[in-house]
C-alpha atoms as a PDB file:
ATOM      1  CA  UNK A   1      22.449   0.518 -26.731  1.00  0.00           C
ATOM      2  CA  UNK A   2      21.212   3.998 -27.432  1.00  0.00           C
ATOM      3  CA  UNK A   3      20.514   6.419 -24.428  1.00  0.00           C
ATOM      4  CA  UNK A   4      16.605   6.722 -23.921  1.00  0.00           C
ATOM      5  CA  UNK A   5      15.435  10.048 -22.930  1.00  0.00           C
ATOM      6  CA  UNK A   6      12.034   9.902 -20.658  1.00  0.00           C
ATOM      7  CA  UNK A   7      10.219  13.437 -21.137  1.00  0.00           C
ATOM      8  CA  UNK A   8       8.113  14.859 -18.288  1.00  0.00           C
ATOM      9  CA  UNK A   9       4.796  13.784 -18.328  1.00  0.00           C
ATOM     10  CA  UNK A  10       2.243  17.261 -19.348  1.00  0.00           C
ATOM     11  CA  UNK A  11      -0.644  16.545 -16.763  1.00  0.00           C
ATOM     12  CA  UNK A  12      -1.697  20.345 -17.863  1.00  0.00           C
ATOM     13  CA  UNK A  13      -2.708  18.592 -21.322  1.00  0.00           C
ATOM     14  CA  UNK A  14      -5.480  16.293 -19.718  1.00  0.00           C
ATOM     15  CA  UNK A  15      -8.873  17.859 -17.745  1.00  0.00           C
ATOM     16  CA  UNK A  16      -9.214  17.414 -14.160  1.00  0.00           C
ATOM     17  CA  UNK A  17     -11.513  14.543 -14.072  1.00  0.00           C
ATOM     18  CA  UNK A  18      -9.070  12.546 -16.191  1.00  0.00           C
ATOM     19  CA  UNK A  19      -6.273  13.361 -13.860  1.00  0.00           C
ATOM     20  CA  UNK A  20      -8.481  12.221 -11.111  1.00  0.00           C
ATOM     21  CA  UNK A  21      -8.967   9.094 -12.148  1.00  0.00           C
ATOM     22  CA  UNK A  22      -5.138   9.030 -12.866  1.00  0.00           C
ATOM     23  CA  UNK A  23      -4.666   9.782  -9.099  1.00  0.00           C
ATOM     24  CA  UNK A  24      -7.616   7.157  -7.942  1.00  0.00           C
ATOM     25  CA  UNK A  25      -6.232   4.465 -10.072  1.00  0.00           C
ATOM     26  CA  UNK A  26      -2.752   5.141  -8.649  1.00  0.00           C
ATOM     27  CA  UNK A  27      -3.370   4.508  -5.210  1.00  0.00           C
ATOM     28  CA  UNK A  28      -5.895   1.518  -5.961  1.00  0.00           C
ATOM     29  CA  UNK A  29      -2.946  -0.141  -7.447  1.00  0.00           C
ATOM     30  CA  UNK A  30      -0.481   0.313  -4.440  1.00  0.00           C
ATOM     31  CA  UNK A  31      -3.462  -1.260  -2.278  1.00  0.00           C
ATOM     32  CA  UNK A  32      -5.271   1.754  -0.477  1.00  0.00           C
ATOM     33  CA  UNK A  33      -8.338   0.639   1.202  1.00  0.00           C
ATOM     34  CA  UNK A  34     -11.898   1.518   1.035  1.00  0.00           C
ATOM     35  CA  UNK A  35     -11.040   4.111  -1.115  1.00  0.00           C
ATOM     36  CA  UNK A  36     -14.327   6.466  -2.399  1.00  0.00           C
ATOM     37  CA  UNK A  37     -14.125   8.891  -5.165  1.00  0.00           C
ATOM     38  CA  UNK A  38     -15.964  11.614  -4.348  1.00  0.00           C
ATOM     39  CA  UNK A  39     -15.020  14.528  -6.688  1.00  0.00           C
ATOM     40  CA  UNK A  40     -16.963  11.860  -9.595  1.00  0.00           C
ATOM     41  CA  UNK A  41     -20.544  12.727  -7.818  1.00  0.00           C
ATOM     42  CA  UNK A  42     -19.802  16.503  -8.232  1.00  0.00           C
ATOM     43  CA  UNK A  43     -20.692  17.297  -4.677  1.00  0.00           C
ATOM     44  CA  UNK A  44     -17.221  16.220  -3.008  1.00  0.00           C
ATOM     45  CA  UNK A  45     -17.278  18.398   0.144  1.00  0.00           C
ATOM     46  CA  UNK A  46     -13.590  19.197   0.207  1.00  0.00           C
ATOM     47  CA  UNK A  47     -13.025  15.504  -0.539  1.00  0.00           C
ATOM     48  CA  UNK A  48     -12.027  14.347  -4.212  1.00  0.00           C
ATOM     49  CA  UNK A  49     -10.536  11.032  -3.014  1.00  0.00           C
ATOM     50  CA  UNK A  50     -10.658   9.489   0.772  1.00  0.00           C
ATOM     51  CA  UNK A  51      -9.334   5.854   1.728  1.00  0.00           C
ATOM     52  CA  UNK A  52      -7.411   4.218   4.168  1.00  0.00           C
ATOM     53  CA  UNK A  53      -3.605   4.304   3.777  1.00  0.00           C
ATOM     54  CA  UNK A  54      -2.004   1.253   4.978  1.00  0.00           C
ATOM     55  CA  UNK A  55       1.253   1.420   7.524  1.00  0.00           C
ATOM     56  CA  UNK A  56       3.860  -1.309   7.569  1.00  0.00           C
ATOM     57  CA  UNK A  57       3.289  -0.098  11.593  1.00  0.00           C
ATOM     58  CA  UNK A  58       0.220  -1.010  12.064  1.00  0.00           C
ATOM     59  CA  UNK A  59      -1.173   2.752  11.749  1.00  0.00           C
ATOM     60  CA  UNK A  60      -3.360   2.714   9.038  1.00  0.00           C
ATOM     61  CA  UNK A  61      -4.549   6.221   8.664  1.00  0.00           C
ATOM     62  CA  UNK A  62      -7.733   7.712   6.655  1.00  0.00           C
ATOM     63  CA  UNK A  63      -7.084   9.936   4.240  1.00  0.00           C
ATOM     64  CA  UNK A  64      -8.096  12.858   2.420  1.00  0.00           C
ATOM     65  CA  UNK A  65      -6.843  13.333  -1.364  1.00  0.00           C
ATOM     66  CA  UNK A  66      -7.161  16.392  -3.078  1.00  0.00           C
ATOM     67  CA  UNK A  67      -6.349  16.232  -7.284  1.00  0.00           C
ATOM     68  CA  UNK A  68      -5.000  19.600  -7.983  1.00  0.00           C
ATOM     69  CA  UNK A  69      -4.763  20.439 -11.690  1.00  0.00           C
ATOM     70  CA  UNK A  70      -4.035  23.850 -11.458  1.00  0.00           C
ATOM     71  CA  UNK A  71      -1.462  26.525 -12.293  1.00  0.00           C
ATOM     72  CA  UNK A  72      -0.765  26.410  -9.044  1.00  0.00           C
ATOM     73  CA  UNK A  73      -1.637  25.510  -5.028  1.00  0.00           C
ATOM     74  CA  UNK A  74      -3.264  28.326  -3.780  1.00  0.00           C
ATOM     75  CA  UNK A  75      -3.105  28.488   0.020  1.00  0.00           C
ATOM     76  CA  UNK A  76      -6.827  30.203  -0.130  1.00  0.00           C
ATOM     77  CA  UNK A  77      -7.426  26.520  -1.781  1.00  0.00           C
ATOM     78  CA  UNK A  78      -5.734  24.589   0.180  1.00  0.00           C
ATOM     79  CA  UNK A  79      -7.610  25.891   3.321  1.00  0.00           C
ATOM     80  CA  UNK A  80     -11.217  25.913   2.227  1.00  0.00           C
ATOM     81  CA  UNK A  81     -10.922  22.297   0.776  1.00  0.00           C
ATOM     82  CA  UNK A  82      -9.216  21.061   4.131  1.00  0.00           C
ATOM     83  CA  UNK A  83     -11.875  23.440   6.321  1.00  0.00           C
ATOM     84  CA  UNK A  84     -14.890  21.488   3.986  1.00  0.00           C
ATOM     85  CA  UNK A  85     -13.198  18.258   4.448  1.00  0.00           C
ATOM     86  CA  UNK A  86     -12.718  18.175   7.905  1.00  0.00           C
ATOM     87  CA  UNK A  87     -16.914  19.425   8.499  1.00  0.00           C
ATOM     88  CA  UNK A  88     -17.926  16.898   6.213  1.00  0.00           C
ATOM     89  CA  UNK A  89     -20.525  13.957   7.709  1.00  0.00           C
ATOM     90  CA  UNK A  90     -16.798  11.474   7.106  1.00  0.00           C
ATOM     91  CA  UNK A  91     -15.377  13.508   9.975  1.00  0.00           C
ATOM     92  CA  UNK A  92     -12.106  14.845  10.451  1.00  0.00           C
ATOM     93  CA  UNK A  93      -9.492  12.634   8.394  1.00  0.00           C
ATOM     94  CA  UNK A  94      -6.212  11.532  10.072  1.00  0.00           C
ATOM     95  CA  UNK A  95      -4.330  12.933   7.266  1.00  0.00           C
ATOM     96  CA  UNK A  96      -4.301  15.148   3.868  1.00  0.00           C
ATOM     97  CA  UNK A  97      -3.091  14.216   0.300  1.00  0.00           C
ATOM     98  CA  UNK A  98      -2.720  16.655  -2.255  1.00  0.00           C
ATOM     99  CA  UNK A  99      -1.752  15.559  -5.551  1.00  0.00           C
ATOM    100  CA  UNK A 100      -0.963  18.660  -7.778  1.00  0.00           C
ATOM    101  CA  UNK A 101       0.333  19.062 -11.429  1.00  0.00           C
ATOM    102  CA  UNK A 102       2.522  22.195 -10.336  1.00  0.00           C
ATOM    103  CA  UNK A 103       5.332  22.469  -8.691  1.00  0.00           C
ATOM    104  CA  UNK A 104       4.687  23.873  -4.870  1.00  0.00           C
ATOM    105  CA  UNK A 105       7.571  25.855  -3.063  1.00  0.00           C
ATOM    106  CA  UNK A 106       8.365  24.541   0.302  1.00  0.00           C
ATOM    107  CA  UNK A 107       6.954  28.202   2.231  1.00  0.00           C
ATOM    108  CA  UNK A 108       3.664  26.564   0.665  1.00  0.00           C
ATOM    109  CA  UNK A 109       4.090  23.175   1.958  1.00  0.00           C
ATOM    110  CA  UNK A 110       4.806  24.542   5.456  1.00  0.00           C
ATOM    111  CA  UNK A 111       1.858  27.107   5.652  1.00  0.00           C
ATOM    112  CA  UNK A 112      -0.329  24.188   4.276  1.00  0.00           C
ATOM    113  CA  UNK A 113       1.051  21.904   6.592  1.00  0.00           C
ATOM    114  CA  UNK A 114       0.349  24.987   9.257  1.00  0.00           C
ATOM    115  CA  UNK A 115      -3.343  25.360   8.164  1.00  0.00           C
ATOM    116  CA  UNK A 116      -4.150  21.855   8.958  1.00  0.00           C
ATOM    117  CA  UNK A 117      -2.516  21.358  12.315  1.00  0.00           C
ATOM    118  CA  UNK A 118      -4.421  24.223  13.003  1.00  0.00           C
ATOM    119  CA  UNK A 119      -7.819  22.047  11.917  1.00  0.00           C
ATOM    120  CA  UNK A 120      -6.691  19.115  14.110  1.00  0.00           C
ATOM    121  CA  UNK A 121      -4.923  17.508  11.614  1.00  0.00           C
ATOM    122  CA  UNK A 122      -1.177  16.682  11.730  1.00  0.00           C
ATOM    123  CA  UNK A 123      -0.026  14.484   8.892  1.00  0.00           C
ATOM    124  CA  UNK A 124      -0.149  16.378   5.515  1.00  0.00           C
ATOM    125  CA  UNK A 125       1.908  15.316   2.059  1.00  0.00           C
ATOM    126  CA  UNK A 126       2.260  17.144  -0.716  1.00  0.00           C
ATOM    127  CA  UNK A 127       3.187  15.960  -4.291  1.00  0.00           C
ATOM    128  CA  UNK A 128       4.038  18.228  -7.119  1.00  0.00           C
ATOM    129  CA  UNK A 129       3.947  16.914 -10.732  1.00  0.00           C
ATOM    130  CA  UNK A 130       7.209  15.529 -10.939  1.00  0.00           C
ATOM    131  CA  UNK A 131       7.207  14.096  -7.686  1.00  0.00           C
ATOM    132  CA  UNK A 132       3.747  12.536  -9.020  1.00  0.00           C
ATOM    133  CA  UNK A 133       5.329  11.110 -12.037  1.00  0.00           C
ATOM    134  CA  UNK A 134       7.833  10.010 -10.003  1.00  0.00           C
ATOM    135  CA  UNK A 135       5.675   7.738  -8.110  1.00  0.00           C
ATOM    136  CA  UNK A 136       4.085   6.912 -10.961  1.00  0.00           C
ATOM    137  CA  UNK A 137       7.466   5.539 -12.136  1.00  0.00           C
ATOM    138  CA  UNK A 138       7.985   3.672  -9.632  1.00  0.00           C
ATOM    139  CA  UNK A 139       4.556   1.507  -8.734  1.00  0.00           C
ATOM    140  CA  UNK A 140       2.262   1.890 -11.667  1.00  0.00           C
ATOM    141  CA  UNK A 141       4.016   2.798 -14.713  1.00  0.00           C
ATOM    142  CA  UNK A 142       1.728   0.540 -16.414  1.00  0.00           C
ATOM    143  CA  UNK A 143      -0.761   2.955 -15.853  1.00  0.00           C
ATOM    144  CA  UNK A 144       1.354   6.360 -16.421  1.00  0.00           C
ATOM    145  CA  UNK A 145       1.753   4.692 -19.659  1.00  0.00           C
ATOM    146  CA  UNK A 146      -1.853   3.634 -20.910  1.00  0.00           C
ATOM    147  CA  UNK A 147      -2.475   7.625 -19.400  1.00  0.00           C
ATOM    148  CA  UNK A 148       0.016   9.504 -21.795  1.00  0.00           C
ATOM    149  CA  UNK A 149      -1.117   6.587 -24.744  1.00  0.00           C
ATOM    150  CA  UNK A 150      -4.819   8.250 -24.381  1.00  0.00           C
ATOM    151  CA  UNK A 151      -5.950   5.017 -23.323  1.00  0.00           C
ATOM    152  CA  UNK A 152      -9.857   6.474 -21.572  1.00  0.00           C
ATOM    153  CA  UNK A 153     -10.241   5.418 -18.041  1.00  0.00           C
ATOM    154  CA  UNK A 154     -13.324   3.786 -16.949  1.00  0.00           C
ATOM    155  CA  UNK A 155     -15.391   6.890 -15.050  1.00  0.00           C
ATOM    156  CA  UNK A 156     -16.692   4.907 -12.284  1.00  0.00           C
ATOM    157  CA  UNK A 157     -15.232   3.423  -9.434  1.00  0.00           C
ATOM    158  CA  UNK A 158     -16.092  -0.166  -9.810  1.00  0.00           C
ATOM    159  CA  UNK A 159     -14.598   0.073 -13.662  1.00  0.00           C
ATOM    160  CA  UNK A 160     -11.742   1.597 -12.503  1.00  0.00           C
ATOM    161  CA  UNK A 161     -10.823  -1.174 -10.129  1.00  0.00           C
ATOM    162  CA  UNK A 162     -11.244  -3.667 -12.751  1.00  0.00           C
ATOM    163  CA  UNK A 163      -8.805  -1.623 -15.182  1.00  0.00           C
ATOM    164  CA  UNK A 164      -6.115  -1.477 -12.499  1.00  0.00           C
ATOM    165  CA  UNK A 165      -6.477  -5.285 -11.535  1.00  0.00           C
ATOM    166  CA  UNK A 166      -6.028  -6.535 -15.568  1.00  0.00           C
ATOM    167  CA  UNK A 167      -2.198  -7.862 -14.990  1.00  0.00           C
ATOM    168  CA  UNK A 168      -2.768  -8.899 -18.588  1.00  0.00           C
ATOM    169  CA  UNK A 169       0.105  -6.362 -19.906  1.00  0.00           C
ATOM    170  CA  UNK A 170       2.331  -7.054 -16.800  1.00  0.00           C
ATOM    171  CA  UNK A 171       6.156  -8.388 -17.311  1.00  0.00           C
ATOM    172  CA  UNK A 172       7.505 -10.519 -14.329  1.00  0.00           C
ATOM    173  CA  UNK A 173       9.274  -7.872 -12.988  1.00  0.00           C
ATOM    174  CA  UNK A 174       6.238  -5.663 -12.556  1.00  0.00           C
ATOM    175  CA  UNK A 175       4.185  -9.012 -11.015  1.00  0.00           C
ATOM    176  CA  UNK A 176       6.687  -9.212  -9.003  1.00  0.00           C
ATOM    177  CA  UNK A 177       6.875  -6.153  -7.488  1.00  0.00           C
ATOM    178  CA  UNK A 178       3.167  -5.956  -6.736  1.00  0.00           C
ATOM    179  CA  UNK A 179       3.586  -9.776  -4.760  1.00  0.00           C
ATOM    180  CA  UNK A 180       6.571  -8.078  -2.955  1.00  0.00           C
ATOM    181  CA  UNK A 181       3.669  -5.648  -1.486  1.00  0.00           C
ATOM    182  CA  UNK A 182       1.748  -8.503   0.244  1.00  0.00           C
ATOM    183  CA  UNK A 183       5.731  -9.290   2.501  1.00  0.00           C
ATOM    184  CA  UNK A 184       5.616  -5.143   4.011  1.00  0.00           C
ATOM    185  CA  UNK A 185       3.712  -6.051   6.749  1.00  0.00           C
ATOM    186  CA  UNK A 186       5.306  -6.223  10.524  1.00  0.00           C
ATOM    187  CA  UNK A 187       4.838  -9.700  10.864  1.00  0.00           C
ATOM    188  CA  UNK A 188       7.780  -9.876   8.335  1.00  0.00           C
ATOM    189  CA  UNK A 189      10.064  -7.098   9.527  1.00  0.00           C
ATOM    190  CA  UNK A 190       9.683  -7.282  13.658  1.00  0.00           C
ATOM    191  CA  UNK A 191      12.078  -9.729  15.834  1.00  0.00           C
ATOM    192  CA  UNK A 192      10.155 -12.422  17.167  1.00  0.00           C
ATOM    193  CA  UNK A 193      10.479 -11.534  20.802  1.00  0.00           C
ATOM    194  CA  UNK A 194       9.409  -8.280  19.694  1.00  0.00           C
ATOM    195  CA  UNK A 195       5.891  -9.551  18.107  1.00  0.00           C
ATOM    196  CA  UNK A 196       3.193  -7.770  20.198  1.00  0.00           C
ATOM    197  CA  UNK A 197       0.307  -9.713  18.779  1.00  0.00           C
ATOM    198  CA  UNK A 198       0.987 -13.049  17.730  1.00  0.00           C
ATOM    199  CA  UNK A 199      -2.297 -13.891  16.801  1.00  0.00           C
ATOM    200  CA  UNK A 200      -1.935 -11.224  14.503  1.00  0.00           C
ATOM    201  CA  UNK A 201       1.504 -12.758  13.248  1.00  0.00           C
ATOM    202  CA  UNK A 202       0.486 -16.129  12.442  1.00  0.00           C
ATOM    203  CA  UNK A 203      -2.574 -14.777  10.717  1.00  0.00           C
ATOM    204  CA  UNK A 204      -0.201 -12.690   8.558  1.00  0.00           C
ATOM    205  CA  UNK A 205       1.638 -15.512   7.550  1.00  0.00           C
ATOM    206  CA  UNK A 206      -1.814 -17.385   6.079  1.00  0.00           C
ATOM    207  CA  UNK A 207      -2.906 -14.062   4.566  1.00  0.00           C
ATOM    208  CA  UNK A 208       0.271 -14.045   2.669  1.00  0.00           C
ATOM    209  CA  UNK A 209       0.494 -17.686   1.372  1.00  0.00           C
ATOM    210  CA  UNK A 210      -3.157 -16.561  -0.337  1.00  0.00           C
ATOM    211  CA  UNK A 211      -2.377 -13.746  -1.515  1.00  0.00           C
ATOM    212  CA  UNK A 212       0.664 -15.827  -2.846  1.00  0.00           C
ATOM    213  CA  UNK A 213      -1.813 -18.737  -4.294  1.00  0.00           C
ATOM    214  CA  UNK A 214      -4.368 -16.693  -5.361  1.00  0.00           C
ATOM    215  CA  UNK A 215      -3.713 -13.095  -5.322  1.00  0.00           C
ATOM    216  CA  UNK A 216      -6.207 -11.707  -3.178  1.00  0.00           C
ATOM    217  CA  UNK A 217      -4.568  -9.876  -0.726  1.00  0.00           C
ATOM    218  CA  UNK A 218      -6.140  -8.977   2.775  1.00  0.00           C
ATOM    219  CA  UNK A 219      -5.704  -7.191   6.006  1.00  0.00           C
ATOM    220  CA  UNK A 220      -5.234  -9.357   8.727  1.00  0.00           C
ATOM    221  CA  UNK A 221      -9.161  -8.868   9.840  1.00  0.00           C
ATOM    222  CA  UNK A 222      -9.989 -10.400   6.365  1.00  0.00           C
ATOM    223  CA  UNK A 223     -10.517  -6.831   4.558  1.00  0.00           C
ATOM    224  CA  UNK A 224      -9.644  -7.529   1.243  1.00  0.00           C
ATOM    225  CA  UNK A 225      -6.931  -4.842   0.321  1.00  0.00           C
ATOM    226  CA  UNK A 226      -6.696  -5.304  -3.184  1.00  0.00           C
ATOM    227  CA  UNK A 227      -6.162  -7.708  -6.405  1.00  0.00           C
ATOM    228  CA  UNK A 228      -2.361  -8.482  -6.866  1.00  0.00           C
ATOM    229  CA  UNK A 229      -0.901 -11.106  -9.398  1.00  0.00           C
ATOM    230  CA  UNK A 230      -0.619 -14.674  -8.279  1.00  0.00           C
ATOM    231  CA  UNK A 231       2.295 -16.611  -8.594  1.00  0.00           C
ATOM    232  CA  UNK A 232       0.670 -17.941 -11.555  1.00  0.00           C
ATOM    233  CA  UNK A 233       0.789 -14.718 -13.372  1.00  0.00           C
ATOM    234  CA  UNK A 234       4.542 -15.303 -13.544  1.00  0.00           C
ATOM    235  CA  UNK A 235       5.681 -16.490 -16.908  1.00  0.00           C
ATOM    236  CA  UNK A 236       9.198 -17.797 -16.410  1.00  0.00           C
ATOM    237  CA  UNK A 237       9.273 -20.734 -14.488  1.00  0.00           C
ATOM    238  CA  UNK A 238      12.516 -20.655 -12.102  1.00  0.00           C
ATOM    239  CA  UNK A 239      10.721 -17.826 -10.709  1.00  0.00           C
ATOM    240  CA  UNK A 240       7.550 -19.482 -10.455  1.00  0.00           C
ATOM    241  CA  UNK A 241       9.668 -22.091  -8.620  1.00  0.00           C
ATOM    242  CA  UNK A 242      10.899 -19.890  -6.416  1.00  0.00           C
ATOM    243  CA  UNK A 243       7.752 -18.561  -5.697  1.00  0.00           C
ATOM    244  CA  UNK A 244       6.047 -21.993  -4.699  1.00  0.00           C
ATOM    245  CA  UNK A 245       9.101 -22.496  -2.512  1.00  0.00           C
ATOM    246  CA  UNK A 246       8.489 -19.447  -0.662  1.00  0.00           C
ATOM    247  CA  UNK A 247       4.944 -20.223  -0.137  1.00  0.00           C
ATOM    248  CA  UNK A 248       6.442 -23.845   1.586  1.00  0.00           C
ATOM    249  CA  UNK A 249       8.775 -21.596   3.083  1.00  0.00           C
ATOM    250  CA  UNK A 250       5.952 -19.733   4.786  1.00  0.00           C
ATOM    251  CA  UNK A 251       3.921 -23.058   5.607  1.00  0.00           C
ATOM    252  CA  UNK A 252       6.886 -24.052   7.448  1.00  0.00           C
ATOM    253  CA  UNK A 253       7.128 -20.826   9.297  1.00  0.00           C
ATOM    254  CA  UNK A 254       3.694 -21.739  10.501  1.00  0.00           C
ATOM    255  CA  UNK A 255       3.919 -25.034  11.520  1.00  0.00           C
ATOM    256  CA  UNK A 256       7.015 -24.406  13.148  1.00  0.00           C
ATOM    257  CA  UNK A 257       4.726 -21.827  15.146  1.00  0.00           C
ATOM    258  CA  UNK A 258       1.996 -23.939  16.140  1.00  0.00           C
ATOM    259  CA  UNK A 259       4.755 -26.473  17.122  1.00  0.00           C
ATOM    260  CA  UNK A 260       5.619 -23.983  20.056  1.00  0.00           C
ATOM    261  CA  UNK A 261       2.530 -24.308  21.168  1.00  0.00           C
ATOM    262  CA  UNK A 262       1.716 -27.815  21.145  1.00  0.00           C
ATOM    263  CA  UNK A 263       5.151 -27.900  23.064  1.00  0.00           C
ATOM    264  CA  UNK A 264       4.646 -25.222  25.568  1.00  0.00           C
ATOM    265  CA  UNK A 265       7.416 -23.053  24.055  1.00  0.00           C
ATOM    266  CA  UNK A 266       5.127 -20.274  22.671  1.00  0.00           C
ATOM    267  CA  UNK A 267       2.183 -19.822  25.378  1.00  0.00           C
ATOM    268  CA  UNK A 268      -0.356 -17.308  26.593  1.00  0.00           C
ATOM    269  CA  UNK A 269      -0.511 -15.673  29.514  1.00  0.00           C
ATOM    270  CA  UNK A 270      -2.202 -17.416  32.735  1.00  0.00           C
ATOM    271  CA  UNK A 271      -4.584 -14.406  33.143  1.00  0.00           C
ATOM    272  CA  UNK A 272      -8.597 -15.137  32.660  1.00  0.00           C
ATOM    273  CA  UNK A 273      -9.246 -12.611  29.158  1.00  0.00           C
ATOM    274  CA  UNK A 274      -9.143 -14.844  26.049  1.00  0.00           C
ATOM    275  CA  UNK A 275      -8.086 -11.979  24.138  1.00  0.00           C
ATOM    276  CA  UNK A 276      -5.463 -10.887  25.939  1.00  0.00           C
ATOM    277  CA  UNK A 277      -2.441 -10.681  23.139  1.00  0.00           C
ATOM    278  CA  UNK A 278       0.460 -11.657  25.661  1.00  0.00           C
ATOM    279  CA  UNK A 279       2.020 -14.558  25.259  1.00  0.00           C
ATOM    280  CA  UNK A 280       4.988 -15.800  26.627  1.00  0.00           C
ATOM    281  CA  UNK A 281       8.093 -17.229  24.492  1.00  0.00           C
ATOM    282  CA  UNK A 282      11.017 -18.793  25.126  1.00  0.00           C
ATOM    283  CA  UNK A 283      14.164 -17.388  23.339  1.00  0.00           C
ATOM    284  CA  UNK A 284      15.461 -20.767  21.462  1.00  0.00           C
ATOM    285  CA  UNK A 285      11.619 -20.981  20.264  1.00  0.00           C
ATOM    286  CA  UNK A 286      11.777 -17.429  18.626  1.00  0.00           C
ATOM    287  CA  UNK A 287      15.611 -17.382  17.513  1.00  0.00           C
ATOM    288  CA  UNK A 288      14.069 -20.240  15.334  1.00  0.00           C
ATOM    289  CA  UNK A 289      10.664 -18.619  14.119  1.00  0.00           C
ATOM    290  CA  UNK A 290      13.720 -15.683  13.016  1.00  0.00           C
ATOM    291  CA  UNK A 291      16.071 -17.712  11.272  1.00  0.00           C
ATOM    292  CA  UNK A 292      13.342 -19.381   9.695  1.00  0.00           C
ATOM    293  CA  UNK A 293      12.180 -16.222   8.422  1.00  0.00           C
ATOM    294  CA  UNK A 294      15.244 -15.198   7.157  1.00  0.00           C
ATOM    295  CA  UNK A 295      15.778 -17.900   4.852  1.00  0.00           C
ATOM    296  CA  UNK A 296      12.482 -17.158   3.022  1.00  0.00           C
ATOM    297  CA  UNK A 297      13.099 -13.605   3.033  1.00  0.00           C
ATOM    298  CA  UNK A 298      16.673 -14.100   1.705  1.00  0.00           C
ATOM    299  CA  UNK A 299      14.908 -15.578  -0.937  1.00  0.00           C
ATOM    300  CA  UNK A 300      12.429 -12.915  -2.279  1.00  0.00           C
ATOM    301  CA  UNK A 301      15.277 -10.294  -2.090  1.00  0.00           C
ATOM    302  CA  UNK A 302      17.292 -12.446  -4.405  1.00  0.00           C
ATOM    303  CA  UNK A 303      14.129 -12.624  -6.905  1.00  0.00           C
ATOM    304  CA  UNK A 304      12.286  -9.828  -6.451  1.00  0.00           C
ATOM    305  CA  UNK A 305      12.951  -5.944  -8.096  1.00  0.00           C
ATOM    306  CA  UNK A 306      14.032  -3.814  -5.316  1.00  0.00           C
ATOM    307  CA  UNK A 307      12.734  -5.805  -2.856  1.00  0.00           C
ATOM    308  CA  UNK A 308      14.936  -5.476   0.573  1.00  0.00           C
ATOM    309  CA  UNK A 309      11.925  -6.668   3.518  1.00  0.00           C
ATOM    310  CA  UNK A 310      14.858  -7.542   6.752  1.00  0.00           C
ATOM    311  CA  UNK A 311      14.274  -8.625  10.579  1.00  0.00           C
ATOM    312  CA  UNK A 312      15.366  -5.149  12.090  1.00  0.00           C
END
């Protein structure tokens, strides 16, 4: 098989508003939230992109993304845009993006990173070209592809969410790795007798057998997050299989929960709030919850790309 060479993509060739919708489609498609392009209405306020970036911790943090198709990062740049966002009627963000097409030297990154802990803001990325791309690679290289193809993007939010949702052009491997998303949640990664909120867990468990059925996937107060393929998307039926058995895996894992109540072995707290999140749980109760667990996550890692979700 001949070697295949990939040549770095040229986001200097393309005008800013096409790389901004580049950078909005991108992070619709690994499942931001709310996410509003303001650099389209001209009068962005420091803001091009804002949205809600979700945290396998439970974190999720809003976020400020700046598309910068320059030459260069200026720091003069950086700290007006950052100043503007942070007056803006949105209110100081949690965090900043930017998104460049340049490379950015790490004295940069730190006097950026400076600038807006000195604004009240403490979590700030920074993503040069190639470490764009890179991403780009990785999560939506359907869409790095239909960009460098001079496919047009649609110039308006709502079109643009419908172009990243068409799974139309997807292979298996890619469907795959966009159902994978829906399992890097706590509720799949945190011991049972750690659980804080397990309310929250067992409402995890039927958010993820929908998104599994029908590919709407949602936070766990019913948000929805974003499209993702459905286990009918996938084309070769093993996996398909395998897919259907995870989502009886999962209905298990439920039932096997409300069993612990019914029997006493998962129960809340005596105290007199209804929403109090403690619950008390006896250890053979959640040593079973984990080992059920494991068996269905055993089973994604074996058929999904990269996918490695583990109890820690």
């Amino acid at each position: 098989m001949p070697n295949v060479t990939v040549k770095p993509v040229h986001f200097e060739d393309f005008g800013g508003s096409d790389f901004e919708r580049l950078v909005f489609a991108y992070h619709l498609r690994i499942g931001w939230a709310a996410l509003a392009w303001y650099g389209q209405t001209g009068s962005d306020q420091g803001r091009d992109i804002v949205g809600i970036e979700p945290s396998d911790q439970g974190r999720d943090r809003r976020t400020v993304i700046q598309c910068v198709n320059r030459e260069s990062l200026t720091q003069a740049k950086a700290e007006h845009d950052m100043a503007n966002a942070v007056a803006a009627p949105t209110g100081a963000p949690d965090a900043f993006r930017f998104v460049c097409r340049s490379a950015v030297s790490a004295q940069r990154r730190d006097e950026i990173a400076q600038a807006a802990r000195n604004l009240g803001v403490r979590d700030v990325t920074i993503w040069s070209g190639s470490e764009f791309e890179e991403h780009l690679r990785l999560h939506a290289e359907f869409l790095l592809r239909r960009f460098t193809e001079g496919v047009v993007f649609p110039d308006d939010g709502v079109g643009l969410r419908a172009f990243v949702d068409d799974f139309s052009e997807l292979d298996d491997a890619g469907a795959l790795s966009l159902i994978g998303r829906a399992f890097d949640r706590p509720a799949f990664r945190t011991p049972f007798m750690s659980e804080s909120y397990l309310p929250a867990f067992l409402q995890a468990i039927e958010d993820t057998i929908g998104a599994l059925n029908t590919g709407i996937w949602k936070t766990r107060d019913g948000i929805e997050i974003r499209r993702i393929p459905s286990l009918h998307h996938i084309r070769d039926a093993r996996i398909r299989g395998e897919l259907q058995q995870t989502v009886r895996a999962l209905d298990a894992l439920r039932r096997l929960f409300k069993r612990g109540l019914e029997e006493g072995r998962i129960r809340h707290c005596q105290c007199s709030q209804p929403n109090c999140p403690t619950f008390m749980v006896e250890p053979s109760a959640a040593a079973e919850l984990d080992l059920e667990r494991t068996r269905m996550l055993d089973r994604l890692n074996r058929i999904i790309p990269h996918f490695d979700v583990r109890i820690d």
